[in-house]
N, C-alpha and C. Protein backbone atom coordinates (compact mmCIF):
# COMPACT_ATOMS: atom_id res chain seq x y z
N UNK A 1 0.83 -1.19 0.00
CA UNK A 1 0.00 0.00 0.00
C UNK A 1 0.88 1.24 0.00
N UNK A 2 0.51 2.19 -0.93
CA UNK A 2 1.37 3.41 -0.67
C UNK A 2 2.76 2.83 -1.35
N UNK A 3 3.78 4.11 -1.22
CA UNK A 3 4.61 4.14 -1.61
C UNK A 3 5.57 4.00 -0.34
N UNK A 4 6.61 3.26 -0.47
CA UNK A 4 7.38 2.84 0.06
C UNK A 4 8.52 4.27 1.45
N UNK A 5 8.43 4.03 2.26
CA UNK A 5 8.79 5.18 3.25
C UNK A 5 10.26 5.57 2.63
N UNK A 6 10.40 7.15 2.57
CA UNK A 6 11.51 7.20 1.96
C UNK A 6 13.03 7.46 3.20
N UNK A 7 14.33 6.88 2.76
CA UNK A 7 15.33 6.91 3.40
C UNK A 7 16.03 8.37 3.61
N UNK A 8 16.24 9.10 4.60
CA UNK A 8 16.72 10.31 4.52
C UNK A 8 18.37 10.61 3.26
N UNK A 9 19.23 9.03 3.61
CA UNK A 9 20.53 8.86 2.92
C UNK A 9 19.94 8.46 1.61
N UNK A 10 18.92 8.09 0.91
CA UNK A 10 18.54 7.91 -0.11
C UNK A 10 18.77 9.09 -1.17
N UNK A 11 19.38 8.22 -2.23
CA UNK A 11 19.65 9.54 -3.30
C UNK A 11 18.54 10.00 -3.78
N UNK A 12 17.65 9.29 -4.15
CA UNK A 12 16.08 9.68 -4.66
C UNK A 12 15.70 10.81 -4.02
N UNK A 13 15.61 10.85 -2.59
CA UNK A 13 15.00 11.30 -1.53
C UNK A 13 15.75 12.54 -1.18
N UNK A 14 17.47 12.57 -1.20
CA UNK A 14 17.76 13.20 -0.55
C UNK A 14 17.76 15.03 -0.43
N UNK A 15 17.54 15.15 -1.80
CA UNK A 15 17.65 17.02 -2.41
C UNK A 15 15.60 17.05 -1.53
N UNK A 16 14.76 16.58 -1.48
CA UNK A 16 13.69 16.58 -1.27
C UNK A 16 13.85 16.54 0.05
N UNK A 17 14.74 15.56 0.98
CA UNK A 17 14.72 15.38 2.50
C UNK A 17 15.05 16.59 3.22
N UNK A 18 16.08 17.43 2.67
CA UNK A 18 16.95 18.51 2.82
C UNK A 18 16.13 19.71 2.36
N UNK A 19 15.53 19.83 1.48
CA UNK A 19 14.46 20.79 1.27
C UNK A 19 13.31 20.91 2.36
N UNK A 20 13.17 20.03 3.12
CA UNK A 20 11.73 20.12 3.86
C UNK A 20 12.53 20.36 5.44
N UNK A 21 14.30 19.40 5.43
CA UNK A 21 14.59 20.23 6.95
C UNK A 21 14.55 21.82 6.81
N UNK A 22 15.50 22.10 5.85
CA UNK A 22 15.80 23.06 5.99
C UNK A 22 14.58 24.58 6.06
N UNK A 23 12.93 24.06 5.51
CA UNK A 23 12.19 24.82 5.74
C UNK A 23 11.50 24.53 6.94
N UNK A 24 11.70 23.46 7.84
CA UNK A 24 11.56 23.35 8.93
C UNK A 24 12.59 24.41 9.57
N UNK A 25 13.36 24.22 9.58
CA UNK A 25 14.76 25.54 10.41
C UNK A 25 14.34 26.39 10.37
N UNK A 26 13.83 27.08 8.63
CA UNK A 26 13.84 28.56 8.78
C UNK A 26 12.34 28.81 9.48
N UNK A 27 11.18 28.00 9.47
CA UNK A 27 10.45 28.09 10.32
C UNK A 27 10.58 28.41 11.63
N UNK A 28 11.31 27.68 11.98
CA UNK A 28 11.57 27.35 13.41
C UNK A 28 11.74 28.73 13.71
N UNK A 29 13.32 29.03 13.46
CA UNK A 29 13.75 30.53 13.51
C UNK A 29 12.77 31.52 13.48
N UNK A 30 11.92 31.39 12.33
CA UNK A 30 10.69 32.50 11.99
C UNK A 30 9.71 32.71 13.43
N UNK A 31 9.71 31.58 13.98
CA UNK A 31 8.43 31.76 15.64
C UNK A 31 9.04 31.55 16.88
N UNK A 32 10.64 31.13 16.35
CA UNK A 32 11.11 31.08 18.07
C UNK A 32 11.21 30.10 18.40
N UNK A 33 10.31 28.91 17.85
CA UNK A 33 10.54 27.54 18.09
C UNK A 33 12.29 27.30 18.82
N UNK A 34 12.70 27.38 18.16
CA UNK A 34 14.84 27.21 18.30
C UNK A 34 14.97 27.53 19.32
N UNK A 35 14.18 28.50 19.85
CA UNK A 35 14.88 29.64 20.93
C UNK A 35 13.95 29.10 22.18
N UNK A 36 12.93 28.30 22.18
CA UNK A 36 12.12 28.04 23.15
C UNK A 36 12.70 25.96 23.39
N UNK A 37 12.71 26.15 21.99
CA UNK A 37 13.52 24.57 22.45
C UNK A 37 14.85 24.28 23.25
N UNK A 38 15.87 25.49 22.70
CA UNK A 38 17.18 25.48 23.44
C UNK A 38 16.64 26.18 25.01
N UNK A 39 15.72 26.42 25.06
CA UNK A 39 15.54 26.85 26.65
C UNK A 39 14.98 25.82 27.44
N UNK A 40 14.40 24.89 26.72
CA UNK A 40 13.81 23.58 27.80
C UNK A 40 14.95 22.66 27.70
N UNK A 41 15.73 22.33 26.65
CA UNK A 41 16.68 21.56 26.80
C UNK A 41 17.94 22.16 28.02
N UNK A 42 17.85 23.48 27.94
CA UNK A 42 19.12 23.83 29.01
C UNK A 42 18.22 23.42 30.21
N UNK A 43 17.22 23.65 30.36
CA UNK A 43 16.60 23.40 31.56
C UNK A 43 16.89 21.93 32.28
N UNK A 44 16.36 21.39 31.14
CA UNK A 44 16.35 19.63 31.56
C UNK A 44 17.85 19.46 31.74
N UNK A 45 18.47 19.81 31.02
CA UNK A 45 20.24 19.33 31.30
C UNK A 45 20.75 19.64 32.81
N UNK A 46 20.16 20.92 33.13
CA UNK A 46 20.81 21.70 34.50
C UNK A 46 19.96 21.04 35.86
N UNK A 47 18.63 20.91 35.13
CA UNK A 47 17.77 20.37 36.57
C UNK A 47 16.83 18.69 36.15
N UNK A 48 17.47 17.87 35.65
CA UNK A 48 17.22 16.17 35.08
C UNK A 48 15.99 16.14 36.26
N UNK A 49 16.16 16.09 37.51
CA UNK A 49 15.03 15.16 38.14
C UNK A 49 13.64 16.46 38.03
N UNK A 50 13.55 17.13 38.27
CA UNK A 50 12.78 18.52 38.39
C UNK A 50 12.13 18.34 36.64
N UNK A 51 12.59 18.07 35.50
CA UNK A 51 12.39 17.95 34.50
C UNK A 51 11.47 16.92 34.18
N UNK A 52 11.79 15.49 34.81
CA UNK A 52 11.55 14.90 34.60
C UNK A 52 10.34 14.67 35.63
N UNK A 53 10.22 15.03 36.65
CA UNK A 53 9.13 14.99 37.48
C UNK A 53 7.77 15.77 36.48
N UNK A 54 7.85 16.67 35.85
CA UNK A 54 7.37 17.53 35.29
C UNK A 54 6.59 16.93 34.11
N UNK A 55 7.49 16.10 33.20
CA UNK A 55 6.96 15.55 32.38
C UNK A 55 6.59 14.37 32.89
N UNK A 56 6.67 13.18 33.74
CA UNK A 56 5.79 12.31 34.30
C UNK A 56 4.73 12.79 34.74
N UNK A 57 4.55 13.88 35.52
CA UNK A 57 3.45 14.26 36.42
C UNK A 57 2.82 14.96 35.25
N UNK A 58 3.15 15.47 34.58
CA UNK A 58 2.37 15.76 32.65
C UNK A 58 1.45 14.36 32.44
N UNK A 59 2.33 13.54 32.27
CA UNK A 59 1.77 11.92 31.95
C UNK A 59 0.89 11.58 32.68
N UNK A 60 1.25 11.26 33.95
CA UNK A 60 0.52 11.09 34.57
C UNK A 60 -0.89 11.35 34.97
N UNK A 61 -1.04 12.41 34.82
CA UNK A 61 -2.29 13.64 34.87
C UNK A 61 -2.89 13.31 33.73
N UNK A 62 -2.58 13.14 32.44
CA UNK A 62 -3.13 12.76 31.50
C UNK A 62 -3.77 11.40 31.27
N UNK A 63 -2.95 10.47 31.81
CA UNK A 63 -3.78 9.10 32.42
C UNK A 63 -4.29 9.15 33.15
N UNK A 64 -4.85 9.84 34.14
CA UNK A 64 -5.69 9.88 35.19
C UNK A 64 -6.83 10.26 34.66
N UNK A 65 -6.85 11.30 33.63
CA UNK A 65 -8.30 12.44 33.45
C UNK A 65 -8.67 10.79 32.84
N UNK A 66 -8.21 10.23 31.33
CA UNK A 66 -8.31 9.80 30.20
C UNK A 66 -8.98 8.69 31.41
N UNK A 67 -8.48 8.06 32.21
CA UNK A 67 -8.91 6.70 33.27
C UNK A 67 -10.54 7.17 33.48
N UNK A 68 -10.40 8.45 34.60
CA UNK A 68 -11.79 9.09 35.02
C UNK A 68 -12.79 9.09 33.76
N UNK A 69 -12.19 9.50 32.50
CA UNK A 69 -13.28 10.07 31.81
C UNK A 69 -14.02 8.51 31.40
N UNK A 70 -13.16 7.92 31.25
CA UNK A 70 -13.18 6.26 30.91
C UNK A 70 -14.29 5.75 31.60
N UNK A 71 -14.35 5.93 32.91
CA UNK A 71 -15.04 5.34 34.08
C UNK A 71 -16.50 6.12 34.14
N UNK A 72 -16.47 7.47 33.65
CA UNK A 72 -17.77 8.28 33.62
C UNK A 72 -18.52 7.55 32.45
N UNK A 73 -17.70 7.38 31.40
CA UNK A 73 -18.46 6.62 30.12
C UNK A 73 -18.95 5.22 30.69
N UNK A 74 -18.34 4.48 31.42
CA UNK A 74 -18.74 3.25 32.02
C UNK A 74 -20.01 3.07 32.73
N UNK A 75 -20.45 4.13 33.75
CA UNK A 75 -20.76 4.01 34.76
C UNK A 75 -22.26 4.44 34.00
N UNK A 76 -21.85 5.01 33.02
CA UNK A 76 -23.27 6.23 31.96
C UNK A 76 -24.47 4.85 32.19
N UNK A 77 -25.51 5.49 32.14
CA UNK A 77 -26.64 4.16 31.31
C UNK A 77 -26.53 3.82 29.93
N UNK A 78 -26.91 2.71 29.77
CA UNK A 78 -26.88 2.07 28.66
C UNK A 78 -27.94 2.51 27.50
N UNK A 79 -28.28 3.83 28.35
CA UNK A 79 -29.67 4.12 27.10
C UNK A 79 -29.19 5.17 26.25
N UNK A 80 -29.51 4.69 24.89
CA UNK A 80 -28.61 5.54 24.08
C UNK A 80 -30.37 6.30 23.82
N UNK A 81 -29.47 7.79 23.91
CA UNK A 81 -30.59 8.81 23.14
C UNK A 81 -30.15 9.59 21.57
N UNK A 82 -31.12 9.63 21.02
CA UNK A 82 -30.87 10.54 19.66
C UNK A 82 -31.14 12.38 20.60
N UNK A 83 -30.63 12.91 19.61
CA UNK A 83 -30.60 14.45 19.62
C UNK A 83 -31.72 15.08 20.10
N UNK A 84 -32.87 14.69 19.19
CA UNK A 84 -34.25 14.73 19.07
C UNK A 84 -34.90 14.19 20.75
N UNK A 85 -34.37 13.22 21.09
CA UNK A 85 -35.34 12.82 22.42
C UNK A 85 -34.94 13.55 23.29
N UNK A 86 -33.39 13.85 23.27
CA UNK A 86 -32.60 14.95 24.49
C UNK A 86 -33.60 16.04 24.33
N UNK A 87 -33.61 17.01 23.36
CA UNK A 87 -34.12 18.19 23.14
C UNK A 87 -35.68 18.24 23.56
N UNK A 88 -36.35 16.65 23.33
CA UNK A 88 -38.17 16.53 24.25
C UNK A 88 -37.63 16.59 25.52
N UNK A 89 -36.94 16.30 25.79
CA UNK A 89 -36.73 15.77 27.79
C UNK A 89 -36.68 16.91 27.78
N UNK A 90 -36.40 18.10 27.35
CA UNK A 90 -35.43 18.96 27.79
C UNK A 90 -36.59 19.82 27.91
N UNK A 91 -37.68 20.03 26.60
CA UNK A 91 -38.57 20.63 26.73
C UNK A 91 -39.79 20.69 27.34
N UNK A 92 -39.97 19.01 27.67
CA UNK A 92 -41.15 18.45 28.70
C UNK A 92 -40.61 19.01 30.16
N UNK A 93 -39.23 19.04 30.44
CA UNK A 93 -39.12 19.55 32.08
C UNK A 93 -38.68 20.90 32.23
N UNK A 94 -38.87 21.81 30.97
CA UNK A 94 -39.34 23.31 30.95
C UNK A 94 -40.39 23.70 31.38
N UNK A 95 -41.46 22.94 30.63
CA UNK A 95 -42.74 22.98 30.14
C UNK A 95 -43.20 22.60 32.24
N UNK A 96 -42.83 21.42 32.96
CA UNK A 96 -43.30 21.33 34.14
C UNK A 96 -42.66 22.17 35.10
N UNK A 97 -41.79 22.49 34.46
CA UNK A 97 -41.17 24.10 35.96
C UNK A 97 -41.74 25.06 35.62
N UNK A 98 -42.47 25.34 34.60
CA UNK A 98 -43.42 26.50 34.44
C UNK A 98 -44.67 26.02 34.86
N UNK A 99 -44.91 24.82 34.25
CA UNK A 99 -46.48 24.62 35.27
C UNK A 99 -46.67 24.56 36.63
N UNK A 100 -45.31 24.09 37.23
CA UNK A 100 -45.43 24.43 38.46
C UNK A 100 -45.06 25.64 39.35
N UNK A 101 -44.74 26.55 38.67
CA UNK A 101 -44.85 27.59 38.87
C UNK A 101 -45.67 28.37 38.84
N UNK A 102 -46.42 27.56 37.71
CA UNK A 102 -47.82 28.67 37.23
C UNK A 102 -49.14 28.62 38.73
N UNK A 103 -48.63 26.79 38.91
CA UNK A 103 -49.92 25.98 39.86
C UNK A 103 -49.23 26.90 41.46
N UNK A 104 -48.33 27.17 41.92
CA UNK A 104 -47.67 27.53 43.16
C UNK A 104 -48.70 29.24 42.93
N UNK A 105 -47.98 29.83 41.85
CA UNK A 105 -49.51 30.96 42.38
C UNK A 105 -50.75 30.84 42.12
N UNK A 106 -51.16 30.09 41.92
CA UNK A 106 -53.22 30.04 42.01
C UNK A 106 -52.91 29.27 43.66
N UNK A 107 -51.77 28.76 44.04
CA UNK A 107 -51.84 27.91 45.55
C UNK A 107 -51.64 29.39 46.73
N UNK A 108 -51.38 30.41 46.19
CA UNK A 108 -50.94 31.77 46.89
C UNK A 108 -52.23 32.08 47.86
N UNK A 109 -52.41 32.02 48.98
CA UNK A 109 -53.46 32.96 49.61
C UNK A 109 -53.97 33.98 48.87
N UNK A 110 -55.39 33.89 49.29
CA UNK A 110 -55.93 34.88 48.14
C UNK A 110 -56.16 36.22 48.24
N UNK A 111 -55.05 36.87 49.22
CA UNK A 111 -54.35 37.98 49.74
C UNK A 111 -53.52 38.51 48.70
N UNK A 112 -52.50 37.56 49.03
CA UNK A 112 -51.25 37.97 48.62
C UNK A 112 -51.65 37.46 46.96
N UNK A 113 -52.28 36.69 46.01
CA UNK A 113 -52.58 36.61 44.40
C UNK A 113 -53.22 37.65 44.36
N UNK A 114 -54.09 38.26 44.92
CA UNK A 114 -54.93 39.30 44.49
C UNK A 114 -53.66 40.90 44.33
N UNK A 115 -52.73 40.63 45.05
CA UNK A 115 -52.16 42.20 45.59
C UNK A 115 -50.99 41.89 44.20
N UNK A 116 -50.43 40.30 43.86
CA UNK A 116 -50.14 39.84 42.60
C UNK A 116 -50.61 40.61 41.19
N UNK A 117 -51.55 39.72 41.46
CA UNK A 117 -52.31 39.70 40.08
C UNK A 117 -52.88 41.47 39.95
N UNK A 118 -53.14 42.32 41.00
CA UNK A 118 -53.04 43.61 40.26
C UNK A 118 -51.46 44.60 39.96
N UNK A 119 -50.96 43.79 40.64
CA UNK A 119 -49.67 44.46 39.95
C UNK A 119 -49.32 44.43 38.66
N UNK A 120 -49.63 42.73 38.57
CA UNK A 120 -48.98 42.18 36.80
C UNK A 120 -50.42 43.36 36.11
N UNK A 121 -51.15 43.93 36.05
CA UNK A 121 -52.22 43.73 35.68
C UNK A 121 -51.93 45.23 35.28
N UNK A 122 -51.34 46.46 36.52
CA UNK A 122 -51.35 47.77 36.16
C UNK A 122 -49.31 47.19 35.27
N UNK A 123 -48.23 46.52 35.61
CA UNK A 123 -47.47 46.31 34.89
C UNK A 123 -47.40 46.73 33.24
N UNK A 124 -48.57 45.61 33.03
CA UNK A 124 -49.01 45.32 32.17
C UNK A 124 -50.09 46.72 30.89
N UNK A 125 -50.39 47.55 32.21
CA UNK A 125 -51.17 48.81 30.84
C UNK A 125 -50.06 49.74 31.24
N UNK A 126 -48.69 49.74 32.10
CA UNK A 126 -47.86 50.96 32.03
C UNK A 126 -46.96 50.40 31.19
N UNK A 127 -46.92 49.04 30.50
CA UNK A 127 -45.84 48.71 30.18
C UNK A 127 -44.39 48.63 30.88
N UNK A 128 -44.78 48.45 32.02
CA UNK A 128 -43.44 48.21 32.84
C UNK A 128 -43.24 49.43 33.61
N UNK A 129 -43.77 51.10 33.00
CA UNK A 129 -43.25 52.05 33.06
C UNK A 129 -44.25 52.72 34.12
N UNK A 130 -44.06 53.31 34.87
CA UNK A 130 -44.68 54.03 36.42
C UNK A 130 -44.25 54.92 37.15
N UNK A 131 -44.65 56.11 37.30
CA UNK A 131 -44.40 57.40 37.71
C UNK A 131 -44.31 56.88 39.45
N UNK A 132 -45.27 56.29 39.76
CA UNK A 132 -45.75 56.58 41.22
C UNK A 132 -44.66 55.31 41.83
N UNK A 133 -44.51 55.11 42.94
CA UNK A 133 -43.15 54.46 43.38
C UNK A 133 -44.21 53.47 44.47
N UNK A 134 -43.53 52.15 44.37
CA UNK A 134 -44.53 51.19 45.56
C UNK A 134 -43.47 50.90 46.42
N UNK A 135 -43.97 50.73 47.47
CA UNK A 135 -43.36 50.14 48.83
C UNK A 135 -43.07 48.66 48.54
């Protein structure tokens, strides 16, 4: 399959191998790459265990989430939903926090709905808007 991986010492290869380091370099140079690489390598050379703690505990951390996330997928139910059923659930338990919201004030003493319901009521012909100030 494909063409055969090419050898860097390959003569075929080689004016082509050398063309792609060398625009790798001037890349490099172009963003700093060079200059950020020779700074982690002095690092690691001067401080080996501190370095290396750094990149295990990198690793490490990364096998841990990848484990957890592993275990959240595990633990999930087995009920697979389409898009469509998420988006009903979603809208049927809108639809009952408003009804029960709606049912909690007709449950209001018929004090406090009445002193309600004329507020929404003058709200409603000032458009929100009211000169006179309520307590």
């Amino acid at each position: 399959m494909g063409e055969k991986m090419p050898d860097k010492d390959d003569p075929q290869y080689k004016e082509r191998y050398e063309k792609d380091v060398d625009a790798g370099r001037r890349f490099a140079r172009w963003s700093g790459l060079d200059r950020l690489a020779a700074m982690v390598q002095d690092f690691a050379n001067k401080h080996t265990k501190i370095f290396l703690a750094i990149v295990f505990g990198f690793v490490i951390l990364c096998f841990s989430m990848n484990v957890y996330r592993m275990g959240l997928v595990w633990s999930h139910s087995g009920e697979r939903k389409s898009a469509v059923e998420q988006q009903d659930e979603l809208i049927k338990n809108r639809h009952r926090r408003v009804k029960k919201a709606v049912s909690s004030v007709h449950c209001m003493p018929p004090s406090i709905n009445k002193d309600f319901q004329e507020s929404v009521t003058k709200n409603n012909q000032d458009n929100g808007l009211s000169d006179t100030k309520e307590d």
